[in-house]
PDB file of N, CA and C in Angstrom:
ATOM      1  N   UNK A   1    -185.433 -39.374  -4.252  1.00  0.00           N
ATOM      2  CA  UNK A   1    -184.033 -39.245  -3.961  1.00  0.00           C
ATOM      3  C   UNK A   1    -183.272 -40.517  -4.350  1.00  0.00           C
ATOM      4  N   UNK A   2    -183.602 -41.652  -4.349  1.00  0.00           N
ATOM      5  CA  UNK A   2    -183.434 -43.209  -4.570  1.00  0.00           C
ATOM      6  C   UNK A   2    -183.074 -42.969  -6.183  1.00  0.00           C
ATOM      7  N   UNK A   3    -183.751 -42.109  -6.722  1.00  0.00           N
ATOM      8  CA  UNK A   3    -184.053 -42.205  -8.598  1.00  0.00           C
ATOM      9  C   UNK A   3    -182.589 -41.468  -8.940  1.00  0.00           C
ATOM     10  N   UNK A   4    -182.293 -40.155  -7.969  1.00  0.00           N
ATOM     11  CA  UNK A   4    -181.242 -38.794  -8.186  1.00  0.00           C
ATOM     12  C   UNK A   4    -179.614 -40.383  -8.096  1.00  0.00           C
ATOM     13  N   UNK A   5    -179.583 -41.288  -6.979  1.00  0.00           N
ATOM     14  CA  UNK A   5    -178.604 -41.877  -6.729  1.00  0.00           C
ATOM     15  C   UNK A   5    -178.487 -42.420  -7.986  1.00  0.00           C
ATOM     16  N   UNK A   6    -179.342 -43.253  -8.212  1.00  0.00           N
ATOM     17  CA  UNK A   6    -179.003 -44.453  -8.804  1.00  0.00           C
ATOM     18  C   UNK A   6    -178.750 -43.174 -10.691  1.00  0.00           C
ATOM     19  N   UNK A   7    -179.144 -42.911 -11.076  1.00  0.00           N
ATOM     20  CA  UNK A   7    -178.944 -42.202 -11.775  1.00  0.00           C
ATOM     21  C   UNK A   7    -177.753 -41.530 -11.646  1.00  0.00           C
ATOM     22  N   UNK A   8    -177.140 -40.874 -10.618  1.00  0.00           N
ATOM     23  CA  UNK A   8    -175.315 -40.590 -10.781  1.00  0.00           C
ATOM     24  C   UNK A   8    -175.051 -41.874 -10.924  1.00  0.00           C
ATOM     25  N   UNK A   9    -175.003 -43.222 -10.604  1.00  0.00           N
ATOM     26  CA  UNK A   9    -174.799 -44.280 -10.130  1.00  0.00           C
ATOM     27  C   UNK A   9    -174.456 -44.898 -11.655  1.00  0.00           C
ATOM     28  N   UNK A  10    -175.517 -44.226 -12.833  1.00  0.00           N
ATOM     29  CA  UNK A  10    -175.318 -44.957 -14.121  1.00  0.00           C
ATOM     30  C   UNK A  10    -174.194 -44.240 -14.479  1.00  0.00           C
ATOM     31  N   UNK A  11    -174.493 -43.048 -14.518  1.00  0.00           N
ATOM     32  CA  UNK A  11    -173.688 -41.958 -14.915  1.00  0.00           C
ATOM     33  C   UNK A  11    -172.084 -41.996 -14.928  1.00  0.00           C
ATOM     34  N   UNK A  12    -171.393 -42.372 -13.507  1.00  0.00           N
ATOM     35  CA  UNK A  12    -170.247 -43.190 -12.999  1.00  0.00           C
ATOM     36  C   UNK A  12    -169.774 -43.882 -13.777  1.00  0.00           C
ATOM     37  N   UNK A  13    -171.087 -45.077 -13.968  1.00  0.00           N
ATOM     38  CA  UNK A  13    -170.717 -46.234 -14.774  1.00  0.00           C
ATOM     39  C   UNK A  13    -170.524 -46.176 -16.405  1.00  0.00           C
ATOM     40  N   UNK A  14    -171.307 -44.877 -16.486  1.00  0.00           N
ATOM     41  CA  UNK A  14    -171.196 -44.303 -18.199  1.00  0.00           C
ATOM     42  C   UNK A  14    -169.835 -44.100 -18.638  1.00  0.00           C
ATOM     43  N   UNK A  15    -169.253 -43.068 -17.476  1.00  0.00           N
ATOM     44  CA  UNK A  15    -168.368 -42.607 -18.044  1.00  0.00           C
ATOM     45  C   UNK A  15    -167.018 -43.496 -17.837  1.00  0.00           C
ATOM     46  N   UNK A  16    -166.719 -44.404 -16.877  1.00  0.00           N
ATOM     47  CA  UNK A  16    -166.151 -45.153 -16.368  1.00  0.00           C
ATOM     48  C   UNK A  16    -166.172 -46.273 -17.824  1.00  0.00           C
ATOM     49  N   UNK A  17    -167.434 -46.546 -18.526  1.00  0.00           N
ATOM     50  CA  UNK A  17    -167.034 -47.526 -19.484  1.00  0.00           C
ATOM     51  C   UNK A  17    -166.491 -47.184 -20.862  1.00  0.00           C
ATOM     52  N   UNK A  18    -166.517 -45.312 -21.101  1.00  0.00           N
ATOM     53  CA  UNK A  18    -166.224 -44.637 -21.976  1.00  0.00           C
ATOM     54  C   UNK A  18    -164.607 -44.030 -22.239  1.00  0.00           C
ATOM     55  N   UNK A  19    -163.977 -44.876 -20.682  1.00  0.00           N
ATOM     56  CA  UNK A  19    -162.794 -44.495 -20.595  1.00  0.00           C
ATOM     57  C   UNK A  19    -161.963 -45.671 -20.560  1.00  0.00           C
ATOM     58  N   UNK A  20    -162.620 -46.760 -21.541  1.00  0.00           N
ATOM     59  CA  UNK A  20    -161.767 -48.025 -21.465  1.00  0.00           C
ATOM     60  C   UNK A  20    -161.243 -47.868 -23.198  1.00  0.00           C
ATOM     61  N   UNK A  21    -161.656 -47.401 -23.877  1.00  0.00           N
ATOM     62  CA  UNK A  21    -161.081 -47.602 -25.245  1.00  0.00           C
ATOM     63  C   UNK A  21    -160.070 -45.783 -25.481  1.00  0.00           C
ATOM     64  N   UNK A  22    -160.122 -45.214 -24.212  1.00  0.00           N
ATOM     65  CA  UNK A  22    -159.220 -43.776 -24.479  1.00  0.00           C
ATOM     66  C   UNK A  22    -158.074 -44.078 -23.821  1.00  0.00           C
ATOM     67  N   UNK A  23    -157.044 -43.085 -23.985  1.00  0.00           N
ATOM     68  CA  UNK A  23    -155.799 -42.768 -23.564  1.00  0.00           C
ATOM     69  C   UNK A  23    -155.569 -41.516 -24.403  1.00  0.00           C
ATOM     70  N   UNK A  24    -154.348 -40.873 -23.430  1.00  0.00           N
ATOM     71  CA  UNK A  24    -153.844 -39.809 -23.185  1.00  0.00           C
ATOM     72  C   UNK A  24    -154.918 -38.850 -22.399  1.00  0.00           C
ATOM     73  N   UNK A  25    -154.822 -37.589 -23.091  1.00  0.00           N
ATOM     74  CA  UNK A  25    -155.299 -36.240 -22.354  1.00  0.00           C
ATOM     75  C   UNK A  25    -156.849 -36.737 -22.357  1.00  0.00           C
ATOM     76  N   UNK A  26    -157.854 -37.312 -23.519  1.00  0.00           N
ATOM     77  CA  UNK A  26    -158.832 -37.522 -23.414  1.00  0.00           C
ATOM     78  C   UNK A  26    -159.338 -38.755 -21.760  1.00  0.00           C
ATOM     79  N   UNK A  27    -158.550 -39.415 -22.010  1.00  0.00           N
ATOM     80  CA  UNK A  27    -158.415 -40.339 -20.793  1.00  0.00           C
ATOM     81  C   UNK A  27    -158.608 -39.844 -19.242  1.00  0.00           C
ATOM     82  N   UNK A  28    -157.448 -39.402 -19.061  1.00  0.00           N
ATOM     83  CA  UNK A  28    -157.422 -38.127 -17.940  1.00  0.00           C
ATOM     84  C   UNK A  28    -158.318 -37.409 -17.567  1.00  0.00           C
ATOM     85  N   UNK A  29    -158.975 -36.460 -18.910  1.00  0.00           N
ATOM     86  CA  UNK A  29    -160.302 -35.648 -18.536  1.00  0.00           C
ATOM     87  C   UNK A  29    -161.359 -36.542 -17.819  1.00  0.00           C
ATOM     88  N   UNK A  30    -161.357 -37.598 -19.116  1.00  0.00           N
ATOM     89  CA  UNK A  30    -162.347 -38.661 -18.154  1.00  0.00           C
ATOM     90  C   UNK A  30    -162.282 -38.965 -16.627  1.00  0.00           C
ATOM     91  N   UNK A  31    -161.126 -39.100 -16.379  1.00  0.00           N
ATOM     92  CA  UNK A  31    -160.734 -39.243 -14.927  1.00  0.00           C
ATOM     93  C   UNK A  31    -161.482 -38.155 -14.044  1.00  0.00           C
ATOM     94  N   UNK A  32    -160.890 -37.101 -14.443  1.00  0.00           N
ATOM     95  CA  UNK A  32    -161.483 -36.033 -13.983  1.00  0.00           C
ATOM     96  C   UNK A  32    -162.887 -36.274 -13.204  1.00  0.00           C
ATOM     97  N   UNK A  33    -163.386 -36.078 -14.730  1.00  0.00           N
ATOM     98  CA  UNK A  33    -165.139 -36.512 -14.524  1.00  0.00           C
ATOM     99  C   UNK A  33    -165.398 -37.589 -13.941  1.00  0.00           C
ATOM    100  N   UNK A  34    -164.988 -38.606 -13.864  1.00  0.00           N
ATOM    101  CA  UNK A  34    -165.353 -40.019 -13.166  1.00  0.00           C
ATOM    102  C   UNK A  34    -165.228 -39.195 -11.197  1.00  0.00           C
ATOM    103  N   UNK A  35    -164.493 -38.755 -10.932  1.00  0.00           N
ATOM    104  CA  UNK A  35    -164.086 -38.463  -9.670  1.00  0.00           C
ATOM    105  C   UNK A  35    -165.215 -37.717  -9.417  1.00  0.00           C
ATOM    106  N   UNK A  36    -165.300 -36.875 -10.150  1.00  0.00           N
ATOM    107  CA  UNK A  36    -166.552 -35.829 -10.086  1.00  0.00           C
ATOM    108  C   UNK A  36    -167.941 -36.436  -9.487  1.00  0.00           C
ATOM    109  N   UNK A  37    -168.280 -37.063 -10.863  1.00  0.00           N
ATOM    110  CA  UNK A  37    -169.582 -37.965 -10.831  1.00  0.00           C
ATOM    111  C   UNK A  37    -169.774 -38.860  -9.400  1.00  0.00           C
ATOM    112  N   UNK A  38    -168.269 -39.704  -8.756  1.00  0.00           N
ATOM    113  CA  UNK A  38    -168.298 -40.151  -7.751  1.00  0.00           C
ATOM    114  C   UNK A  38    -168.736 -39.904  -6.799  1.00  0.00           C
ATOM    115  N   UNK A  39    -167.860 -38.571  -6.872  1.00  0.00           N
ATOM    116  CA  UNK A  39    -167.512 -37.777  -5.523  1.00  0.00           C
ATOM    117  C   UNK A  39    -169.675 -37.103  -4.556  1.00  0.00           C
ATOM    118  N   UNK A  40    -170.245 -36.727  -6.154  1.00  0.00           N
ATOM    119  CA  UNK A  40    -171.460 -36.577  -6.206  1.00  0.00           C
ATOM    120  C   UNK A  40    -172.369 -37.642  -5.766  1.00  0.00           C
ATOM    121  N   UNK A  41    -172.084 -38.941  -6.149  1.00  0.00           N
ATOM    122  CA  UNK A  41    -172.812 -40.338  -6.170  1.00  0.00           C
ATOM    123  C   UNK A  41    -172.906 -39.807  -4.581  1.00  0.00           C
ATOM    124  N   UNK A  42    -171.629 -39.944  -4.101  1.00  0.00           N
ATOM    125  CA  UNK A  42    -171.118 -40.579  -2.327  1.00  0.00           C
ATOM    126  C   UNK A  42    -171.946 -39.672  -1.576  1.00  0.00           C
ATOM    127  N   UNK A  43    -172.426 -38.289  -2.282  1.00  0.00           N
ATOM    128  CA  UNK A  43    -172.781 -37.464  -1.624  1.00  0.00           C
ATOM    129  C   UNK A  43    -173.706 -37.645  -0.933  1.00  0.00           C
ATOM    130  N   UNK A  44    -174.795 -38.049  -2.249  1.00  0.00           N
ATOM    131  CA  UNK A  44    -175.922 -38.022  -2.383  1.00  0.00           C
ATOM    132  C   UNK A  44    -176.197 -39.441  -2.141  1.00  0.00           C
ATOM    133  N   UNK A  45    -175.894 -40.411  -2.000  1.00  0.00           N
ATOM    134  CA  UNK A  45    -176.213 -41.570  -1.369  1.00  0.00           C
ATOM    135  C   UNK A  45    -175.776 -41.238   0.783  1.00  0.00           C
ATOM    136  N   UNK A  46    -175.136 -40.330   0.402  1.00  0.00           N
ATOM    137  CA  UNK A  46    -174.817 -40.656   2.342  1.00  0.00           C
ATOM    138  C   UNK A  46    -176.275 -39.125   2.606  1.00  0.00           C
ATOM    139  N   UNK A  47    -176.406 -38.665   1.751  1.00  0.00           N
ATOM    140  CA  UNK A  47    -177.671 -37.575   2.041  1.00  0.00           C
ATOM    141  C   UNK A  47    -179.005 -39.106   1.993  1.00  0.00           C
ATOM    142  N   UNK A  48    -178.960 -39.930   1.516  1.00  0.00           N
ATOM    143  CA  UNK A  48    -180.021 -40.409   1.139  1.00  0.00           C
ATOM    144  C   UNK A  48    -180.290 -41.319   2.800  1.00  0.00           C
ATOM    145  N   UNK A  49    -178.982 -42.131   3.089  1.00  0.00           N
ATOM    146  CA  UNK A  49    -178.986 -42.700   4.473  1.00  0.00           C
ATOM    147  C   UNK A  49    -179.187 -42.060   5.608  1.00  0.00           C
ATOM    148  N   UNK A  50    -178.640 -40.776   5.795  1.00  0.00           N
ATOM    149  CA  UNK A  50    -178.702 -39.745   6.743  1.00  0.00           C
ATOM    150  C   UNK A  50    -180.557 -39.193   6.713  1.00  0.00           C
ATOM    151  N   UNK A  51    -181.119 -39.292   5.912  1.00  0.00           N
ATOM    152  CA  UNK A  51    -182.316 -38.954   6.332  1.00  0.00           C
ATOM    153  C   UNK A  51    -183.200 -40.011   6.194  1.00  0.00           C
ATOM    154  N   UNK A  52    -182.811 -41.253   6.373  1.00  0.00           N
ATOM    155  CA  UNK A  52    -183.708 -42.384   6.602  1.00  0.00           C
ATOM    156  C   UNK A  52    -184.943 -42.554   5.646  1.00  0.00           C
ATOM    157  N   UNK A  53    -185.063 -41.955   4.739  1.00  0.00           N
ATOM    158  CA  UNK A  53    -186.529 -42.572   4.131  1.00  0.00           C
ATOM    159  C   UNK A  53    -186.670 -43.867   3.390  1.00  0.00           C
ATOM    160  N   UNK A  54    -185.771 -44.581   3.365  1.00  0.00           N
ATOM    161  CA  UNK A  54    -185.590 -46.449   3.160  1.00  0.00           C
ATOM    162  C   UNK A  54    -186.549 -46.969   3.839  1.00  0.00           C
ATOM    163  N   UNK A  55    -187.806 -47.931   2.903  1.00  0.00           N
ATOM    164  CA  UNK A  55    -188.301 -48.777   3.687  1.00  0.00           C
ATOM    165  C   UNK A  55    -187.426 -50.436   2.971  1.00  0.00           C
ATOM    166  N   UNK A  56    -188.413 -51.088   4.034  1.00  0.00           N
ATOM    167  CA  UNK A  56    -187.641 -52.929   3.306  1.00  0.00           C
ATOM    168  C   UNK A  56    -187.895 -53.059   2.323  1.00  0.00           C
ATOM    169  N   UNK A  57    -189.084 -52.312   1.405  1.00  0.00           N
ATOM    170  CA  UNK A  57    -189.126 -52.888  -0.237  1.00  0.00           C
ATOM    171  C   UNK A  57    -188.258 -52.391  -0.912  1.00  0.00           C
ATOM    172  N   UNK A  58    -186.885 -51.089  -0.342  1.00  0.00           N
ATOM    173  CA  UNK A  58    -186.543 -50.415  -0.778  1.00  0.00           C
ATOM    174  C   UNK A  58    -184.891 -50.985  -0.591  1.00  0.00           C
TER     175      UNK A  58
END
Protein backbone atom coordinates (compact mmCIF):
# COMPACT_ATOMS: atom_id res chain seq x y z
CA UNK A 1 0.00 0.00 0.00
CA UNK A 2 3.21 2.33 0.83
CA UNK A 3 4.28 1.45 -3.13
CA UNK A 4 0.16 2.42 -4.47
CA UNK A 5 0.96 6.12 -2.40
CA UNK A 6 4.06 6.98 -3.27
CA UNK A 7 3.40 6.11 -6.84
CA UNK A 8 0.16 8.60 -7.09
CA UNK A 9 2.68 10.70 -5.20
CA UNK A 10 5.06 10.66 -8.52
CA UNK A 11 2.25 10.80 -10.62
CA UNK A 12 1.03 14.36 -8.94
CA UNK A 13 4.41 15.36 -9.36
CA UNK A 14 4.43 14.17 -13.14
CA UNK A 15 1.80 15.93 -14.07
CA UNK A 16 2.25 19.01 -11.93
CA UNK A 17 5.81 19.38 -13.76
CA UNK A 18 4.12 18.88 -17.24
CA UNK A 19 2.00 21.84 -16.57
CA UNK A 20 4.79 24.37 -16.20
CA UNK A 21 5.68 24.91 -19.92
CA UNK A 22 1.48 24.83 -20.94
CA UNK A 23 -1.15 27.40 -21.02
CA UNK A 24 -4.53 27.81 -22.08
CA UNK A 25 -7.15 24.88 -22.42
CA UNK A 26 -4.19 22.33 -22.36
CA UNK A 27 -3.14 23.89 -18.98
CA UNK A 28 -6.50 23.69 -17.35
CA UNK A 29 -7.06 20.03 -18.37
CA UNK A 30 -3.91 19.54 -16.58
CA UNK A 31 -5.41 21.14 -13.66
CA UNK A 32 -8.09 19.00 -13.88
CA UNK A 33 -5.94 15.97 -13.63
CA UNK A 34 -3.55 17.31 -11.04
CA UNK A 35 -6.75 17.64 -8.62
CA UNK A 36 -7.68 14.27 -9.60
CA UNK A 37 -4.37 12.54 -9.01
CA UNK A 38 -4.38 14.58 -5.58
CA UNK A 39 -7.54 14.14 -4.55
CA UNK A 40 -6.57 10.10 -5.01
CA UNK A 41 -2.96 10.58 -3.36
CA UNK A 42 -5.03 12.08 -0.02
CA UNK A 43 -7.14 9.18 -0.28
CA UNK A 44 -5.05 6.64 -0.28
CA UNK A 45 -2.46 7.95 2.02
CA UNK A 46 -5.29 8.67 4.85
CA UNK A 47 -6.46 4.74 3.87
CA UNK A 48 -2.81 3.95 4.47
CA UNK A 49 -2.73 5.80 8.21
CA UNK A 50 -6.16 4.65 9.14
CA UNK A 51 -5.11 1.08 9.04
CA UNK A 52 -1.85 1.37 10.78
CA UNK A 53 0.49 -0.99 9.03
CA UNK A 54 3.63 1.62 9.44
CA UNK A 55 6.45 0.23 11.22
CA UNK A 56 9.70 2.70 12.32
CA UNK A 57 11.72 1.46 9.29
CA UNK A 58 8.84 2.68 7.47
Amino acid sequence: MVKAVLAKNRHAVAVRTGMRPTTGRERATLGERLKTVCAQCADSATGLLDSGPLTDEE
